[in-house]
Protein backbone atom coordinates (compact mmCIF):
# COMPACT_ATOMS: atom_id res chain seq x y z
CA UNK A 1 70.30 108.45 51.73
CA UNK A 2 67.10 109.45 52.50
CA UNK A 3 64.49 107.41 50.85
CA UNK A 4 66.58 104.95 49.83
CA UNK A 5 66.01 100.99 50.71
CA UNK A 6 68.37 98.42 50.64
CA UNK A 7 66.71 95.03 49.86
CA UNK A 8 68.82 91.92 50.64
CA UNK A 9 68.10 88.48 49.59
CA UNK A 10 69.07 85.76 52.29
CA UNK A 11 69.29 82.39 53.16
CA UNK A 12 71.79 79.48 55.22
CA UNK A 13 71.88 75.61 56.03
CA UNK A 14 72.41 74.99 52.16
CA UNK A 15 74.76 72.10 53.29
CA UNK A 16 75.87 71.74 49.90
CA UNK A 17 75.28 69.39 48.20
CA UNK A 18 72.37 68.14 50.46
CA UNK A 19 69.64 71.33 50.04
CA UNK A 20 71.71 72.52 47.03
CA UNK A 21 68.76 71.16 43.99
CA UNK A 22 66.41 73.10 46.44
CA UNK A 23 68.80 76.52 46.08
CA UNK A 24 68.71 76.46 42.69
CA UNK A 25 64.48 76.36 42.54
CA UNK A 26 64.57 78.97 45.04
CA UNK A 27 67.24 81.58 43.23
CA UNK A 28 64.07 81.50 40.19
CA UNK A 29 61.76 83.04 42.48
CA UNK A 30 63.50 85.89 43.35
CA UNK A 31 63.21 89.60 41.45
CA UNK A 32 67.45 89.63 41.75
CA UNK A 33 67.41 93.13 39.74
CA UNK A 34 66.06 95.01 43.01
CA UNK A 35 68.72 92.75 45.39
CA UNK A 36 71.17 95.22 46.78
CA UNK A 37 73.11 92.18 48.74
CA UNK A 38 72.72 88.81 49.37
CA UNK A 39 73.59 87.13 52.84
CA UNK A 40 74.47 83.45 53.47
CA UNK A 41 74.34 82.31 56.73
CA UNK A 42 76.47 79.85 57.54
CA UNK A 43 76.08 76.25 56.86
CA UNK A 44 76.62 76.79 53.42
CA UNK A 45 78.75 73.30 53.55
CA UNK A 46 78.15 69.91 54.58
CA UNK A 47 80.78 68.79 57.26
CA UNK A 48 83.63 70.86 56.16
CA UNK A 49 83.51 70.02 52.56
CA UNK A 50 85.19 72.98 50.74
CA UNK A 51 84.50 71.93 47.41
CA UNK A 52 81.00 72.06 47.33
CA UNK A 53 80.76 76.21 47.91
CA UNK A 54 81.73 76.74 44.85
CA UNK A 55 78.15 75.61 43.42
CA UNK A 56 76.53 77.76 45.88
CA UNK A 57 78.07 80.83 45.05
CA UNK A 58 78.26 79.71 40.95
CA UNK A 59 74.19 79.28 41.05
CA UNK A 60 73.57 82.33 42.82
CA UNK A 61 75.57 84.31 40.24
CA UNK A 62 73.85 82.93 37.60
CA UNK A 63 71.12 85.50 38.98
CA UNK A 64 73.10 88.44 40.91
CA UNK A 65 75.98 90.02 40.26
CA UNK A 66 76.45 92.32 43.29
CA UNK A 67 77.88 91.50 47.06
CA UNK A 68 77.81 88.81 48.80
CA UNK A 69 78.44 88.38 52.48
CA UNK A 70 78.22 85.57 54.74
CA UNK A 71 79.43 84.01 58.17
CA UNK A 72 80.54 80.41 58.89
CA UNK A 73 78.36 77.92 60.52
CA UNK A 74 79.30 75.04 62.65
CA UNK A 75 79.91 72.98 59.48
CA UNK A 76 82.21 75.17 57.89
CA UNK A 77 84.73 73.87 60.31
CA UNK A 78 87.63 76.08 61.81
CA UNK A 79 90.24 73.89 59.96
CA UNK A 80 88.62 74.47 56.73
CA UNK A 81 88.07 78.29 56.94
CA UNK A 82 91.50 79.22 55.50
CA UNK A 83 90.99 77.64 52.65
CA UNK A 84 87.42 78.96 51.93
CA UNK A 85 88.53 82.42 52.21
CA UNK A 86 90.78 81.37 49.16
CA UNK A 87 88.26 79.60 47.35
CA UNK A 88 84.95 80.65 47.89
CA UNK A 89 84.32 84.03 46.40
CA UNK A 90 82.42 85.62 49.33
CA UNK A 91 82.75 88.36 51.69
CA UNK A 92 83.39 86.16 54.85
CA UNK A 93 82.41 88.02 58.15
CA UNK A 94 84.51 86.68 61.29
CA UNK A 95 83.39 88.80 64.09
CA UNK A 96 84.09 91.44 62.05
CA UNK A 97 81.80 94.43 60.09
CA UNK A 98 81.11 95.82 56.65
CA UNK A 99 80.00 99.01 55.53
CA UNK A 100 77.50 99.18 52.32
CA UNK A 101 75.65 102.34 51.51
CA UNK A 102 75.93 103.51 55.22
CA UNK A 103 74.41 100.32 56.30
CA UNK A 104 77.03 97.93 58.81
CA UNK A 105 77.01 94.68 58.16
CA UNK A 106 78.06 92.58 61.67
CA UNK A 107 78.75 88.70 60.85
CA UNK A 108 79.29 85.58 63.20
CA UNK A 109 79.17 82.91 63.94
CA UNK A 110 77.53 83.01 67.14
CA UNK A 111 77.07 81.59 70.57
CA UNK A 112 75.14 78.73 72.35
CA UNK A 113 74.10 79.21 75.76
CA UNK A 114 74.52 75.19 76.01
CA UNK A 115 77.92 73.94 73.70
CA UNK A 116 77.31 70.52 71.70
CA UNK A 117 78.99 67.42 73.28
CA UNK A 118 81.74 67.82 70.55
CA UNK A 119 82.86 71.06 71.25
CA UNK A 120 82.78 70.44 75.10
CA UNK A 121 85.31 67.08 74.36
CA UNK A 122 87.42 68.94 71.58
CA UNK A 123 87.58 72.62 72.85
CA UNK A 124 88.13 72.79 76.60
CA UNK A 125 87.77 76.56 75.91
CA UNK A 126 84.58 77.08 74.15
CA UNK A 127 82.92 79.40 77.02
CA UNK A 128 85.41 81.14 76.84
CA UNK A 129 85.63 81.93 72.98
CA UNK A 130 81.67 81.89 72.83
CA UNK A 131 82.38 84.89 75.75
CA UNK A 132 84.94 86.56 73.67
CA UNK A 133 82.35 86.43 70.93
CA UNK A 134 79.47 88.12 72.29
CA UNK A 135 82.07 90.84 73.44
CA UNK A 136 82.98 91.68 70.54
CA UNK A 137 79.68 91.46 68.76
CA UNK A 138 78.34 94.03 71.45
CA UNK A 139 81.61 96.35 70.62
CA UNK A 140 80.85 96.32 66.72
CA UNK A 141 77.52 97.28 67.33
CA UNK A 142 77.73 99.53 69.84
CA UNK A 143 80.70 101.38 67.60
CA UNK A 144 78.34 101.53 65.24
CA UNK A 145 74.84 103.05 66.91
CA UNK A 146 74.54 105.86 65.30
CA UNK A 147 74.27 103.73 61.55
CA UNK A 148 71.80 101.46 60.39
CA UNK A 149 72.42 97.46 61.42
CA UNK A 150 72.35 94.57 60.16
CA UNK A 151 73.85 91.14 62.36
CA UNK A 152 73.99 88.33 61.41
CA UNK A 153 75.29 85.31 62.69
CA UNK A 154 74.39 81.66 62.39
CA UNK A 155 73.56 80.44 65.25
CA UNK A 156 70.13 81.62 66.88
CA UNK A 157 69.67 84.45 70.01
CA UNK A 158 66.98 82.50 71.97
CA UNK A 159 63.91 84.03 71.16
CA UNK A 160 60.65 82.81 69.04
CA UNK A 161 62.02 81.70 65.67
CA UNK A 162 63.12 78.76 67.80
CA UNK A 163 59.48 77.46 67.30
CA UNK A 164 59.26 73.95 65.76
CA UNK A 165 62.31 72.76 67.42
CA UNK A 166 62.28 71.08 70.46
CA UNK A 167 62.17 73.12 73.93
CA UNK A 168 64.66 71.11 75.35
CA UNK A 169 67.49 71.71 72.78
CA UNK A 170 67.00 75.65 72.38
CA UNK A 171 70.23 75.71 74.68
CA UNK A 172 72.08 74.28 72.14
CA UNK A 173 70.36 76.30 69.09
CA UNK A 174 70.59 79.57 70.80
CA UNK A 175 72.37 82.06 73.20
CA UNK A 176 70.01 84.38 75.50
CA UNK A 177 72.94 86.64 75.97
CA UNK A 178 72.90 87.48 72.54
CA UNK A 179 68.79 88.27 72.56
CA UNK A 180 69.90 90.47 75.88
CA UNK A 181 72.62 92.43 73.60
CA UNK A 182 70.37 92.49 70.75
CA UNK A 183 67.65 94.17 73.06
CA UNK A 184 70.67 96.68 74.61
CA UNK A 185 71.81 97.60 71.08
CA UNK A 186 68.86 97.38 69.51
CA UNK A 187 70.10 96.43 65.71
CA UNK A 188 67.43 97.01 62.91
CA UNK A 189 68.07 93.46 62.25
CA UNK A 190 68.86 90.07 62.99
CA UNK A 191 69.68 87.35 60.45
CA UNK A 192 70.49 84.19 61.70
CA UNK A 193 69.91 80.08 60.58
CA UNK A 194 70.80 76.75 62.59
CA UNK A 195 67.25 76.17 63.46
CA UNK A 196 66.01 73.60 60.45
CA UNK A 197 62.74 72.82 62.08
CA UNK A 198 61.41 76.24 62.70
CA UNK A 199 57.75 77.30 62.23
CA UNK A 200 58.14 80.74 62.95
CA UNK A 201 60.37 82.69 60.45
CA UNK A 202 60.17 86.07 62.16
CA UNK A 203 59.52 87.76 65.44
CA UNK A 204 60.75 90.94 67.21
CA UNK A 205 63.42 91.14 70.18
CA UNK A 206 62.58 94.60 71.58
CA UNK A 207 62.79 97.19 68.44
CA UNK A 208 65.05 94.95 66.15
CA UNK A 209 63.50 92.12 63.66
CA UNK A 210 64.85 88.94 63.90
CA UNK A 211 64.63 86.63 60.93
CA UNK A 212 65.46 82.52 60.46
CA UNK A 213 66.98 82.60 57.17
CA UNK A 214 67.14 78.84 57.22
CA UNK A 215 66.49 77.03 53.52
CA UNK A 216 64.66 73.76 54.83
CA UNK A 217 62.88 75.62 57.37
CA UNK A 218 61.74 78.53 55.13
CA UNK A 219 61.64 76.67 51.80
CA UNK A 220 62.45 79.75 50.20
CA UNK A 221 65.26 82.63 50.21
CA UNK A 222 63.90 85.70 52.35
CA UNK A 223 64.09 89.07 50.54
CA UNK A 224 64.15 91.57 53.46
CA UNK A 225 64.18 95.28 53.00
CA UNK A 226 65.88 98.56 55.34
């Protein structure tokens, strides 16, 4: 594969229908015959509403015809996921991987190093499964070190594309155990969304690029080439 890139086109926090009239502007500004794959990044839904993926994924094919992958944000609920899987015509990525053109593909959800109120009332066992999580995460791309990398997961690893949200809450945007895997593993990239109010769309943790993918941060969808 030498000399070949892969370009990906990719974007989250659509919360259709809310950002969905600002999808559609953004899929016109894109050169979709060089896309290789695009990547949604959770968020894709507002508040669990199943029904409203479909005119994410219909608008984006208006463009592209090829692969898309995505993860599951905090508001494509656990109750609802099921159901998506049926419905919504993406390649969902549940701490789990996907090979494309010897690149892996690594998909999440994520971690917070500080859980929301909500999921400290309604899961007693969050630590736990945000624990499990990064375990796994690490195993998939450790498994995989010898093959290009690309994670992605929808919540942040604390690190500078944080920038525009508020200090206080990067706890609860972010996990610094996943920037300390990230900087162990050293993935070529990072993909992630969750942080709306970013400045900063890009940084570096160690070798590996790290990109907020974020519609109403970046006001555009972020073509990213490997």
């Amino acid at each position: 594969m030498r000399g070949y890139v892969l370009k990906i086109a990719a974007l989250g926090d659509v919360h259709s229908p809310k950002y969905l009239p600002l999808l559609i502007r953004c899929l016109k500004e894109i050169d979709w015959e060089t896309v290789n794959v695009t990547i949604l990044a959770g968020d894709i839904i507002n508040k669990g509403k199943v029904e409203f993926c479909g005119p994410v994924v219909n608008n984006i094919r208006r463009f592209f015809r090829g692969l898309i992958l995505g993860v599951m944000g905090n508001e494509e609920y656990d109750s609802v996921k099921d159901k998506l899987r049926k419905t919504c015509s993406v390649v969902w990525l549940d701490d789990s991987s996907y090979e494309l053109n010897g690149v892996v593909f690594i998909g999440s959800r994520g971690a917070l190093d500080r859980p929301t109120t909500w999921q400290l009332r309604n899961v007693p066992n969050i630590g736990e499964i945000y624990a499990s999580r990064l375990s796994r995460l690490q195993k998939l791309l450790s498994l995989n070190s010898n093959k290009k990398r690309v994670l992605i997961v929808h919540y942040a690893p604390y690190c500078e594309t944080l920038e525009g949200e508020r200090r206080s809450i990067w706890p609860s945007l972010s996990s610094t155990k996943l920037t300390e895997i990230i900087r162990e593993e050293k993935p070529d990239i990072v993909i992630h969304a969750h942080a709306h109010n970013s400045i900063k769309s890009f940084t570096k943790i160690g070798v590996s690029r790290i990109y907020n993918v974020s519609l109403p941060a970046t006001n555009r969808i972020t073509v990213i080439e490997l």
